[in-house]
C-alpha atoms as a PDB file:
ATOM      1  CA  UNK A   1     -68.891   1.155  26.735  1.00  0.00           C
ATOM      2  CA  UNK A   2     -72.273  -0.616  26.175  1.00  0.00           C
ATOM      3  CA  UNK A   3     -71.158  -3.417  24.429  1.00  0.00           C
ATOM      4  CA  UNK A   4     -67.891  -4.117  26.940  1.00  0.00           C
ATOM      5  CA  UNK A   5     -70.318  -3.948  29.690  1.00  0.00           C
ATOM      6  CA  UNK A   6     -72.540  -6.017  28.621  1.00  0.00           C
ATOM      7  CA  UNK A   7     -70.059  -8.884  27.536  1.00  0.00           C
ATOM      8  CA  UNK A   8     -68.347  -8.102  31.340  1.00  0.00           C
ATOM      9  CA  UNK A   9     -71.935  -9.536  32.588  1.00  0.00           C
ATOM     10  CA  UNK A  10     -72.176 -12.612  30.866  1.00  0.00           C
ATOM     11  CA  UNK A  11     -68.326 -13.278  31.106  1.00  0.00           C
ATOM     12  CA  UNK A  12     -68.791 -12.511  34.728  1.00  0.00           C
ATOM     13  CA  UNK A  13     -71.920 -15.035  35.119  1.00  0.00           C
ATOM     14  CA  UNK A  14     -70.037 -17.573  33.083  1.00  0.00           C
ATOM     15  CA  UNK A  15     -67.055 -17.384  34.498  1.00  0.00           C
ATOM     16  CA  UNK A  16     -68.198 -17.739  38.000  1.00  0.00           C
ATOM     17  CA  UNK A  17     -71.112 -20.342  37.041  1.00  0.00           C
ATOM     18  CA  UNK A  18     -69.075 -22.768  34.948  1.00  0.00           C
ATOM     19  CA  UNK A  19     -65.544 -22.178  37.026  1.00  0.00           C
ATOM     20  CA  UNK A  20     -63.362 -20.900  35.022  1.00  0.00           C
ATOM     21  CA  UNK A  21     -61.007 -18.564  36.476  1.00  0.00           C
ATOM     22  CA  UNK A  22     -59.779 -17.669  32.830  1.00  0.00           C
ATOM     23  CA  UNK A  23     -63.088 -16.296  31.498  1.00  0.00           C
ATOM     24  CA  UNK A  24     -63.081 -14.287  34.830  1.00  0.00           C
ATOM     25  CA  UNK A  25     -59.579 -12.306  34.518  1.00  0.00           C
ATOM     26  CA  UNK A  26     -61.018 -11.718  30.590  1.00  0.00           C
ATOM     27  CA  UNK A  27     -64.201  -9.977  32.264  1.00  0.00           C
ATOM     28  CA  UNK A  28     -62.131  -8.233  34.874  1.00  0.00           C
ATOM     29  CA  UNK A  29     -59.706  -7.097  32.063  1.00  0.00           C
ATOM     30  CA  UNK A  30     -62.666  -6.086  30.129  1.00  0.00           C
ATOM     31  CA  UNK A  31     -64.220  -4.442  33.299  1.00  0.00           C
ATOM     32  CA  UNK A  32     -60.762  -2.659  33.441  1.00  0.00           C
ATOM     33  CA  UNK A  33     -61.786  -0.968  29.883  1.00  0.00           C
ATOM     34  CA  UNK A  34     -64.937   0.083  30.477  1.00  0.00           C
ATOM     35  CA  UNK A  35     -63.507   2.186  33.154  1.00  0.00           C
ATOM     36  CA  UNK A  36     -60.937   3.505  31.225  1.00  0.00           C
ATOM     37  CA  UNK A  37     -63.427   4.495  28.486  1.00  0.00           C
ATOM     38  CA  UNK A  38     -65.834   6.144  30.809  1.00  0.00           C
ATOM     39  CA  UNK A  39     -62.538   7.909  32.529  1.00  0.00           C
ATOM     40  CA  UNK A  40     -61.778   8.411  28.843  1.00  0.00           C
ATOM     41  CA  UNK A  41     -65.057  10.116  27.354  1.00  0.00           C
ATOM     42  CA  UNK A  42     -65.555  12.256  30.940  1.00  0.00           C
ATOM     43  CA  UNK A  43     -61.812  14.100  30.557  1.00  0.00           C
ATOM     44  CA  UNK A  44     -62.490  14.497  26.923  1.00  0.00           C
ATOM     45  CA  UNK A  45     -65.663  16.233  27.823  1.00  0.00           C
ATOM     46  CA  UNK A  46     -63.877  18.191  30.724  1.00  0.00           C
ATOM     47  CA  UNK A  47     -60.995  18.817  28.496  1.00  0.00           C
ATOM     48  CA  UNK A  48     -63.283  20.900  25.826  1.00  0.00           C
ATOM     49  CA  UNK A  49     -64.391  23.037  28.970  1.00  0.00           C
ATOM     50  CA  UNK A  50     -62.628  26.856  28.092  1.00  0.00           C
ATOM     51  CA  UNK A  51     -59.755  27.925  30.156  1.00  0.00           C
ATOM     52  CA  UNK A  52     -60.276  30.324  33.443  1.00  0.00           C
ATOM     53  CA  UNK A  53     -58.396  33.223  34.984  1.00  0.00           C
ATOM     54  CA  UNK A  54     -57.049  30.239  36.618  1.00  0.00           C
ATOM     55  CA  UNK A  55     -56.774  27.437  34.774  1.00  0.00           C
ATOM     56  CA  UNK A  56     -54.965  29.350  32.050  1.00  0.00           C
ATOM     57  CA  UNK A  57     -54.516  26.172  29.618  1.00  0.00           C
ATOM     58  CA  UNK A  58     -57.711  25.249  30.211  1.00  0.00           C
ATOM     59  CA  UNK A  59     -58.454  21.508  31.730  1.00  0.00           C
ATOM     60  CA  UNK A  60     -56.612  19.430  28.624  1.00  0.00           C
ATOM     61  CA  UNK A  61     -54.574  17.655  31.086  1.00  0.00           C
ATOM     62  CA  UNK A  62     -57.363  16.366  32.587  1.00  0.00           C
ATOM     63  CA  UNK A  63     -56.852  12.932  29.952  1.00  0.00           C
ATOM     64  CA  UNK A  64     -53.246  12.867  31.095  1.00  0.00           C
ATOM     65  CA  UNK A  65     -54.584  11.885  34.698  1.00  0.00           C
ATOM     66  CA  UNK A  66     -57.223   9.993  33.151  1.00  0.00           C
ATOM     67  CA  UNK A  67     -54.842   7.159  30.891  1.00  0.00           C
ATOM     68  CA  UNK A  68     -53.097   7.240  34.267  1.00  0.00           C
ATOM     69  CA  UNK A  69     -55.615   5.553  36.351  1.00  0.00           C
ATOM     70  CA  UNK A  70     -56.416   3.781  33.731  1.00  0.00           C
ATOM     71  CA  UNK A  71     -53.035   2.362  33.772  1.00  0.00           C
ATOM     72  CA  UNK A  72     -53.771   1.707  37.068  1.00  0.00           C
ATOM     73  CA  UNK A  73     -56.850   0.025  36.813  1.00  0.00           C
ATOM     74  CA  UNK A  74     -54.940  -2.445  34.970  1.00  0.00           C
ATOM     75  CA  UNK A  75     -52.597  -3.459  36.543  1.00  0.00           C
ATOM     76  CA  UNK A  76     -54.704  -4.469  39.800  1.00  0.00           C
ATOM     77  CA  UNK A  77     -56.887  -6.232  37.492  1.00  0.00           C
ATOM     78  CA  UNK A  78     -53.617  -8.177  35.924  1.00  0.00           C
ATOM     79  CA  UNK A  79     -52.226  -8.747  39.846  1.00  0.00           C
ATOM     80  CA  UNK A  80     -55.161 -10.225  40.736  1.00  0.00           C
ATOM     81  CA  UNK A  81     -55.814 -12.975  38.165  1.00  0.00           C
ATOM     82  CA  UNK A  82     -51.979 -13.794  38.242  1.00  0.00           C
ATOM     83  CA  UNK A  83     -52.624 -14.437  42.241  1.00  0.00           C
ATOM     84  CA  UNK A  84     -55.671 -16.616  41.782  1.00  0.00           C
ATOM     85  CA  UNK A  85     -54.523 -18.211  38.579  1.00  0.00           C
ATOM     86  CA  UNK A  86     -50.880 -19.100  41.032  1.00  0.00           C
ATOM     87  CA  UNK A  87     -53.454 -20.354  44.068  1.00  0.00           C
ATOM     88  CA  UNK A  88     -55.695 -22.575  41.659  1.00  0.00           C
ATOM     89  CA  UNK A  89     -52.645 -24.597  40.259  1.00  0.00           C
ATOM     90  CA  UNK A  90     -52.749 -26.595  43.362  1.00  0.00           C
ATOM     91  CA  UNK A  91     -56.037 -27.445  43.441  1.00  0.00           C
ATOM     92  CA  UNK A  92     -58.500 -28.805  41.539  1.00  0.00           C
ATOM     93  CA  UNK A  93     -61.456 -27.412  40.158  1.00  0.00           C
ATOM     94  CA  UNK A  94     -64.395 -28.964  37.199  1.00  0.00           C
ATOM     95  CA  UNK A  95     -64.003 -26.658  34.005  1.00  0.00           C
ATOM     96  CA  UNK A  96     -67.243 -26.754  32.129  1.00  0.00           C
ATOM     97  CA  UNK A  97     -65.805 -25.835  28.701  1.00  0.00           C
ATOM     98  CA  UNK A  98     -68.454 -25.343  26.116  1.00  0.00           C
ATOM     99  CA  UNK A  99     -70.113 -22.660  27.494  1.00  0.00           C
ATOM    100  CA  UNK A 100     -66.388 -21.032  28.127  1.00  0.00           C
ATOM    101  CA  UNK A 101     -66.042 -21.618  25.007  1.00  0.00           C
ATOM    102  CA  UNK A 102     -68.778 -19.361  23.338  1.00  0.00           C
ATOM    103  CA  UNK A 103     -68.034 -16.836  26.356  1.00  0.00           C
ATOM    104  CA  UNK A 104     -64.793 -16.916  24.926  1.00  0.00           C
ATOM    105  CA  UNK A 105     -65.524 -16.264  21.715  1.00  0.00           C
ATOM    106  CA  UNK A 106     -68.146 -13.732  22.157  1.00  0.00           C
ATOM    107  CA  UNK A 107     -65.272 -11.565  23.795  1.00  0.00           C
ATOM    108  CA  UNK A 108     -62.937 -11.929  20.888  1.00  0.00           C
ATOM    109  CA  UNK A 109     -66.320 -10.589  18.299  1.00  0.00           C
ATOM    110  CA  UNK A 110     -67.383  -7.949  20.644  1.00  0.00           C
ATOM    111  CA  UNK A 111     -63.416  -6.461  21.154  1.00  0.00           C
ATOM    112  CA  UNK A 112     -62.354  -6.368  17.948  1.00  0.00           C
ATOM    113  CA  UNK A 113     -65.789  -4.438  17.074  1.00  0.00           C
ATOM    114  CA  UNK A 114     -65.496  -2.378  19.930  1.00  0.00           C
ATOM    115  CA  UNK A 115     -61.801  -1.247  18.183  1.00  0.00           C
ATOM    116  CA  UNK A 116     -63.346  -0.996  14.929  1.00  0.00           C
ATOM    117  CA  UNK A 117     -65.843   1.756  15.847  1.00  0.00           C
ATOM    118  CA  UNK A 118     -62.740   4.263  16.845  1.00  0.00           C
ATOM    119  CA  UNK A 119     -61.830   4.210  13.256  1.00  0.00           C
ATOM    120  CA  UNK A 120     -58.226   5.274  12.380  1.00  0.00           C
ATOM    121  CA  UNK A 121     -58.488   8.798  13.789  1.00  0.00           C
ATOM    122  CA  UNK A 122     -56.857   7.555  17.531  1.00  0.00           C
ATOM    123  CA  UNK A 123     -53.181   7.134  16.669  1.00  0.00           C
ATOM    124  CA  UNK A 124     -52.777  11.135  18.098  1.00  0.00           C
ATOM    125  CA  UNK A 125     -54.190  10.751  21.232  1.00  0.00           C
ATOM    126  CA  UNK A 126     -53.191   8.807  23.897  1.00  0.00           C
ATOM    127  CA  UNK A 127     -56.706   8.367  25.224  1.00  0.00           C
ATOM    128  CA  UNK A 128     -57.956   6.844  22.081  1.00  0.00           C
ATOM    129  CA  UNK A 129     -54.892   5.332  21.145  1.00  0.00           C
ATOM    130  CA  UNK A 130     -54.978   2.938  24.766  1.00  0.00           C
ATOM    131  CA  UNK A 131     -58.326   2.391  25.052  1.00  0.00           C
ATOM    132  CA  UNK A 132     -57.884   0.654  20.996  1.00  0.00           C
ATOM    133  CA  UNK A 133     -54.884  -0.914  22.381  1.00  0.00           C
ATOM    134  CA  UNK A 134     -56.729  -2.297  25.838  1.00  0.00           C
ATOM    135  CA  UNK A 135     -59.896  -3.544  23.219  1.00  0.00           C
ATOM    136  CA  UNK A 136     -57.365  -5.447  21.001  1.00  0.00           C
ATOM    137  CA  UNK A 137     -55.611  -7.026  24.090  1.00  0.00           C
ATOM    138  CA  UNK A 138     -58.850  -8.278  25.657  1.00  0.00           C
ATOM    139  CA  UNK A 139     -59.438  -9.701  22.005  1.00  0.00           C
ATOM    140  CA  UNK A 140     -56.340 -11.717  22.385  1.00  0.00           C
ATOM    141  CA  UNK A 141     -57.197 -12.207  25.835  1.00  0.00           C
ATOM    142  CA  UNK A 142     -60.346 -14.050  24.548  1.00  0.00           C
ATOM    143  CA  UNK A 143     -58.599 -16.087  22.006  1.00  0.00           C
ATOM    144  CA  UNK A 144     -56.571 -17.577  24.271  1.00  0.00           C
ATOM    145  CA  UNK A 145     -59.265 -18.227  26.791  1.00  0.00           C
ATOM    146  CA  UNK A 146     -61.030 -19.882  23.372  1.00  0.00           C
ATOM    147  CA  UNK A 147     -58.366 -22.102  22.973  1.00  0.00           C
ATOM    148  CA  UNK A 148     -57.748 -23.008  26.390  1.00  0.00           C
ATOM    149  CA  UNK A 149     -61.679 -23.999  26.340  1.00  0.00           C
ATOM    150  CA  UNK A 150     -61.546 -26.040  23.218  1.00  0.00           C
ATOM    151  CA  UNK A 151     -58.140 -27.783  24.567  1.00  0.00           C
ATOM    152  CA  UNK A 152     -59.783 -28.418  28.252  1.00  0.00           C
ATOM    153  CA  UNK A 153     -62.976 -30.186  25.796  1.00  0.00           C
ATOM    154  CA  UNK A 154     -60.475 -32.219  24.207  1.00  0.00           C
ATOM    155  CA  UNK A 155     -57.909 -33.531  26.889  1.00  0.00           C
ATOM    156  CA  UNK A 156     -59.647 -32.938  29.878  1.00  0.00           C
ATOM    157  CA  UNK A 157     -56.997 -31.277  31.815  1.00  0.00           C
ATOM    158  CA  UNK A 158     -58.888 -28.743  33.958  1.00  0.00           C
ATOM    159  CA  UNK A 159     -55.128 -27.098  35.302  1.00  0.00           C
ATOM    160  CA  UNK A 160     -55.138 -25.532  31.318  1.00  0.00           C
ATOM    161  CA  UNK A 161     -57.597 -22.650  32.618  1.00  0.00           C
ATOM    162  CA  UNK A 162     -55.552 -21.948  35.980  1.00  0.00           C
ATOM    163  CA  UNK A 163     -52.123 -21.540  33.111  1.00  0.00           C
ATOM    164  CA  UNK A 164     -54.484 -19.671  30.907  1.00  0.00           C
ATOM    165  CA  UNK A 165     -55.462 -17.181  33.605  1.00  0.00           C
ATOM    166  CA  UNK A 166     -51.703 -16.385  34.263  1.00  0.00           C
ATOM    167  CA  UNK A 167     -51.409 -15.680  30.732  1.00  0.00           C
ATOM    168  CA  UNK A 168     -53.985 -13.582  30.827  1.00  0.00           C
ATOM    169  CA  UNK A 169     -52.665 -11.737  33.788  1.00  0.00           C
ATOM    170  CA  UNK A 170     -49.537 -11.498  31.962  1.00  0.00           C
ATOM    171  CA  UNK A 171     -50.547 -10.089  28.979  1.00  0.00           C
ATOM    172  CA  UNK A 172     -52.991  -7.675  30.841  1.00  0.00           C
ATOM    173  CA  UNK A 173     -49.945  -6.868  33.428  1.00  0.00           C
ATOM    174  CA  UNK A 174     -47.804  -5.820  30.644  1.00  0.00           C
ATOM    175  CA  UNK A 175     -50.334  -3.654  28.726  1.00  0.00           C
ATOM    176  CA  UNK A 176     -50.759  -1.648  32.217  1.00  0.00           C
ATOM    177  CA  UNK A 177     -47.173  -1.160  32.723  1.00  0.00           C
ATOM    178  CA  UNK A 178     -46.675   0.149  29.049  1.00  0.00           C
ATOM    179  CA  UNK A 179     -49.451   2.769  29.425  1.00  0.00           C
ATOM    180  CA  UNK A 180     -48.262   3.828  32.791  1.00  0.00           C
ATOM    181  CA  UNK A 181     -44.469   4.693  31.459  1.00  0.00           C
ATOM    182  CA  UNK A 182     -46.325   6.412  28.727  1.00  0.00           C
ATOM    183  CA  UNK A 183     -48.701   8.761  30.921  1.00  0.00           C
ATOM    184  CA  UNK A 184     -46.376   9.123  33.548  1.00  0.00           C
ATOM    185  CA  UNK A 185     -43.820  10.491  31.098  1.00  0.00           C
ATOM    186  CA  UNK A 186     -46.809  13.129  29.634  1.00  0.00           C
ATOM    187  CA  UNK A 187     -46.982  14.314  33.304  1.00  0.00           C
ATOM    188  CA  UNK A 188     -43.192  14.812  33.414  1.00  0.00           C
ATOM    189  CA  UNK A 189     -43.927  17.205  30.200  1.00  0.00           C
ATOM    190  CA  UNK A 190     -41.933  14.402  28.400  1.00  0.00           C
ATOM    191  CA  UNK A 191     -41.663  14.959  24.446  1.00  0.00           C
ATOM    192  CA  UNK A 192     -44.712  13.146  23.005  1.00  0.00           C
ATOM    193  CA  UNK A 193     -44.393  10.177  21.592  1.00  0.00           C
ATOM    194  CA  UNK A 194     -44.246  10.376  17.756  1.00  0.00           C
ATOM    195  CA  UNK A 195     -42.945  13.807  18.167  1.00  0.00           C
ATOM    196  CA  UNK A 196     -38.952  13.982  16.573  1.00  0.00           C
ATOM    197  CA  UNK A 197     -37.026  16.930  18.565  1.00  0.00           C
ATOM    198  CA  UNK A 198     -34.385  16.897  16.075  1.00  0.00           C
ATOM    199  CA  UNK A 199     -36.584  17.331  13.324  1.00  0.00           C
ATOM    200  CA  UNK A 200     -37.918  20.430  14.855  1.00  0.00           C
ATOM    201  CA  UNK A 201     -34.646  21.929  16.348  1.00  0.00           C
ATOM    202  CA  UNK A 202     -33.720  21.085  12.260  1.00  0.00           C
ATOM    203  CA  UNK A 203     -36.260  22.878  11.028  1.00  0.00           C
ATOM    204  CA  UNK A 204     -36.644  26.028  12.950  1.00  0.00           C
ATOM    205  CA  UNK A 205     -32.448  26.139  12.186  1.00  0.00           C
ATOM    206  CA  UNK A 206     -33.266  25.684   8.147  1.00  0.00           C
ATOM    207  CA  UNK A 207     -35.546  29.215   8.465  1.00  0.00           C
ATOM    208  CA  UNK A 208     -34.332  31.643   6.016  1.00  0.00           C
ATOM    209  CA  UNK A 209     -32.273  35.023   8.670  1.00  0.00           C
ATOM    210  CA  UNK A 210     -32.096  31.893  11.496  1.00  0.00           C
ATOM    211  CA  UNK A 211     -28.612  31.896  12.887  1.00  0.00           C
ATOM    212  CA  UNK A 212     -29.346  30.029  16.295  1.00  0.00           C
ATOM    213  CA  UNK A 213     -31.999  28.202  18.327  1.00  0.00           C
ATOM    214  CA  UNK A 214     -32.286  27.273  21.686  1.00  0.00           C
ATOM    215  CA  UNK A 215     -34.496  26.776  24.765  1.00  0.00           C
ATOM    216  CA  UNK A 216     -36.545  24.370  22.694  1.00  0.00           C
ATOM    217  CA  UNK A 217     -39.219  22.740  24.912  1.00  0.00           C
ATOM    218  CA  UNK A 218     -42.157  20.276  23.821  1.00  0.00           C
ATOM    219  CA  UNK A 219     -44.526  18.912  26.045  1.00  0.00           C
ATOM    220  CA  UNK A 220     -48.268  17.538  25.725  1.00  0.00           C
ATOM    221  CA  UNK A 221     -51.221  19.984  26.754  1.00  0.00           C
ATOM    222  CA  UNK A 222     -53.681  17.240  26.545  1.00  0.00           C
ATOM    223  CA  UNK A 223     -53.111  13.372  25.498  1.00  0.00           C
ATOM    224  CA  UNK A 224     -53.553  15.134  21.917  1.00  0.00           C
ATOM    225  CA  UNK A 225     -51.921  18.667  21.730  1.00  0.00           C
ATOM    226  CA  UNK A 226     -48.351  19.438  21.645  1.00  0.00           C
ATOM    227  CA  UNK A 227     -46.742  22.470  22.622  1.00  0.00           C
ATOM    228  CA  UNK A 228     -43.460  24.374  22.197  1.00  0.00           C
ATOM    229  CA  UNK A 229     -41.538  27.372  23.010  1.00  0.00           C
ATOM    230  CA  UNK A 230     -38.411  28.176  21.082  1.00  0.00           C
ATOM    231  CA  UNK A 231     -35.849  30.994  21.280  1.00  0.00           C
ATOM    232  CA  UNK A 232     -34.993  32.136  17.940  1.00  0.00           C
ATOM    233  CA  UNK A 233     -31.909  34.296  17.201  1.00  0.00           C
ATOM    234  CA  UNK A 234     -32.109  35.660  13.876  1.00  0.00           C
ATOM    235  CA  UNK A 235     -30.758  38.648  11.223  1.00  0.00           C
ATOM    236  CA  UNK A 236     -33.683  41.026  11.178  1.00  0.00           C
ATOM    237  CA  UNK A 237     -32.179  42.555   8.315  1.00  0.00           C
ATOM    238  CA  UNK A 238     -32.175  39.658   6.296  1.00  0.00           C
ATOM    239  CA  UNK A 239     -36.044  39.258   7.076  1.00  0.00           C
ATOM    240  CA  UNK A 240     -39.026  40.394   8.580  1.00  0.00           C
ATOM    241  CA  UNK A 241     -40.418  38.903  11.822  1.00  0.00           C
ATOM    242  CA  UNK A 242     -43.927  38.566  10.745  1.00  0.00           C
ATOM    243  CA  UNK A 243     -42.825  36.465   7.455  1.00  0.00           C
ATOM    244  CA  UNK A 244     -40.553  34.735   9.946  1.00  0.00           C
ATOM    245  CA  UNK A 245     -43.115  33.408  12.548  1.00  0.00           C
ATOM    246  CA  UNK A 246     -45.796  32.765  10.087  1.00  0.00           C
ATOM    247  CA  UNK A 247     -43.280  30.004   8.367  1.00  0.00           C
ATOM    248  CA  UNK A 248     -42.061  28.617  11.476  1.00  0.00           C
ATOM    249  CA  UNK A 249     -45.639  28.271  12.874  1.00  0.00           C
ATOM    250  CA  UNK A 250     -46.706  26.039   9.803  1.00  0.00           C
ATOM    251  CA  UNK A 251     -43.975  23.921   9.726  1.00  0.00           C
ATOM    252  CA  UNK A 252     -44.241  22.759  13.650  1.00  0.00           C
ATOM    253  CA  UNK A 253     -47.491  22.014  12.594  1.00  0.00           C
ATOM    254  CA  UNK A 254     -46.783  19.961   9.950  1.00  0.00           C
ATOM    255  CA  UNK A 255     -44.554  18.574  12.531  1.00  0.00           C
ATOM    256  CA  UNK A 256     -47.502  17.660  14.592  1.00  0.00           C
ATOM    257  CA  UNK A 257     -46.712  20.997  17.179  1.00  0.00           C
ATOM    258  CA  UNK A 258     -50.619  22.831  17.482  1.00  0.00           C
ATOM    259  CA  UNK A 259     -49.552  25.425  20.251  1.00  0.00           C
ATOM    260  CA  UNK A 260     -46.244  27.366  19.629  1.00  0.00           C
ATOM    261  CA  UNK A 261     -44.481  30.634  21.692  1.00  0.00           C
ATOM    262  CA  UNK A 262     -41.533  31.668  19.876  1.00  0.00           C
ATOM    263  CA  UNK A 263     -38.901  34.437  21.226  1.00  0.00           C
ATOM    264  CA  UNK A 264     -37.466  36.172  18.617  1.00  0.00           C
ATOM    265  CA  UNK A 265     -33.696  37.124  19.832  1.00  0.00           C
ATOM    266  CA  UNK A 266     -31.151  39.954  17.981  1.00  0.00           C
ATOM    267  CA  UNK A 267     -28.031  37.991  17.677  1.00  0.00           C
ATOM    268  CA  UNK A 268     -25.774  40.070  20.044  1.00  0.00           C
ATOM    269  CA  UNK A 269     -28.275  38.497  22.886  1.00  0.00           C
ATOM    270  CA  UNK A 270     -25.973  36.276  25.356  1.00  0.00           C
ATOM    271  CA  UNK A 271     -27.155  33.090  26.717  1.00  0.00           C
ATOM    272  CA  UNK A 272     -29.641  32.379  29.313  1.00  0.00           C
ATOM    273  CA  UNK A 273     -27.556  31.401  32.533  1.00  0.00           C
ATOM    274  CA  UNK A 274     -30.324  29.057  33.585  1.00  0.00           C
ATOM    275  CA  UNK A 275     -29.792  27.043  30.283  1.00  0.00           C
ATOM    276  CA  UNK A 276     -28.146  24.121  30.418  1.00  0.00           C
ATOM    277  CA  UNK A 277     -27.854  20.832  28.007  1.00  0.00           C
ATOM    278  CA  UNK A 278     -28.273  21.024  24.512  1.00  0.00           C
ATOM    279  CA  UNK A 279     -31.204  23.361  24.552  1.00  0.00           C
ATOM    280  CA  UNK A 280     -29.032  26.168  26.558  1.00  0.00           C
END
């Protein structure tokens, strides 16, 4: 968050002292992430807060609403440099390039640094795993704001920054609408991404006294934890329960499911009417 905001200031000052609209929808983009961070860090903190009497499941879903308007942020921030980068075509405006240039450049350093310090352990959480996504972006962002610069230095076409900003808005438009699919469809208690149903239904079926399961539901607590319920119907003759639930239980986990509720059903139990699809 330091170092984003910090290279939002100078891109900012830059941007706005030397003209180029570019530079500006990199710092806006990059204003975009230090938003989402600090939306980021504050639901991770909230999320760690214990559940209540009435918040049962605690406040995980707190970084659910939190990618959200992140997504969100995003996308204005794409709109807007598309719109000005559209106006400026037809007009002309004096690109000083060098500085740009080094602008530029310090954006694609700091980003890719900025990525580096969340390590490899983000690929589970979809918190971690946008804001490393949003950090490479911008660095691509500032590569192609680079080259624009160097290419405006060389030919002196000023119009190159107006088509790089659209780029930029582009690229930064499509990020946003990727990570707003994605939260939206954790709010809809979608199944996680990275999370195989099949596999699961597959492997609570392969349990030794399993004859049938059903009313299999997965759905993110948090941008991080996955839970499940599951009706088992199974033989309790050919096994006990405890053996039975301890074995399922690891193997969701090693299926990447942290929170499970399993019903354990005698065969002769009909259907749930309610059911329908193939989980009825």
């Amino acid at each position: 968050m330091l170092l984003n905001t910090g290279l939002v200031v100078v891109q900012l000052v830059v941007g706005f002292g030397f003209g180029s609209l570019a530079l500006i929808g990199d710092a806006l983009h990059n204003l975009g992430d230090v938003l989402g961070l600090a939306l980021g860090w504050a639901a991770e903190r909230l999320a760690l807060r214990p559940a209540t009497r009435r918040f049962t499941y605690g406040y995980r879903r707190s970084t659910q609403f939190a990618s959200l308007a992140n997504a969100a942020l995003v996308l204005a921030a794409g709109g807007v440099v598309v719109v000005e980068g559209v106006q400026r075509l037809g007009r002309t405006a004096e690109i000083h390039a060098a500085p740009v240039a080094w602008a530029a450049l310090a954006g694609l350093v700091i980003n890719l640094a900025s990525a580096r310090l969340f390590g490899h352990g983000h690929q589970h959480d979809l918190n971690r795993r946008a804001a490393v996504l949003h950090l490479i972006t911008d660095a691509a962002v500032s590569a192609a704001v680079l080259i624009s610069a160097l290419l405006i230095q060389l030919t002196g076409w000023d119009r190159l920054d107006a088509l790089a900003a659209i780029g930029v808005g582009l690229a930064v438009l499509w990020s946003g609408w990727g990570l707003l699919l994605e939260s939206g469809a954790l709010l809809l208690d979608a199944v996680p991404r990275g999370v195989d149903l099949g596999a699961i239904e597959a492997a609570l079926l392969s349990l030794e006294g399993v004859e049938r399961v059903h009313h299999v539901h997965v759905w993110s607590m948090s941008t991080s934890a996955v839970a499940l319920t599951a009706h088992l119907q199974r033989d309790p003759a050919r096994r006990p329960d405890r053996e039975l639930l301890r074995e399922a239980r690891q193997r969701l986990e090693d299926l990447g499911v942290g929170h499970t509720t399993l019903e354990l059903e005698a065969p002769e139990q009909g259907r749930d009417p309610w059911a329908s699809g193939r989980n009825g």
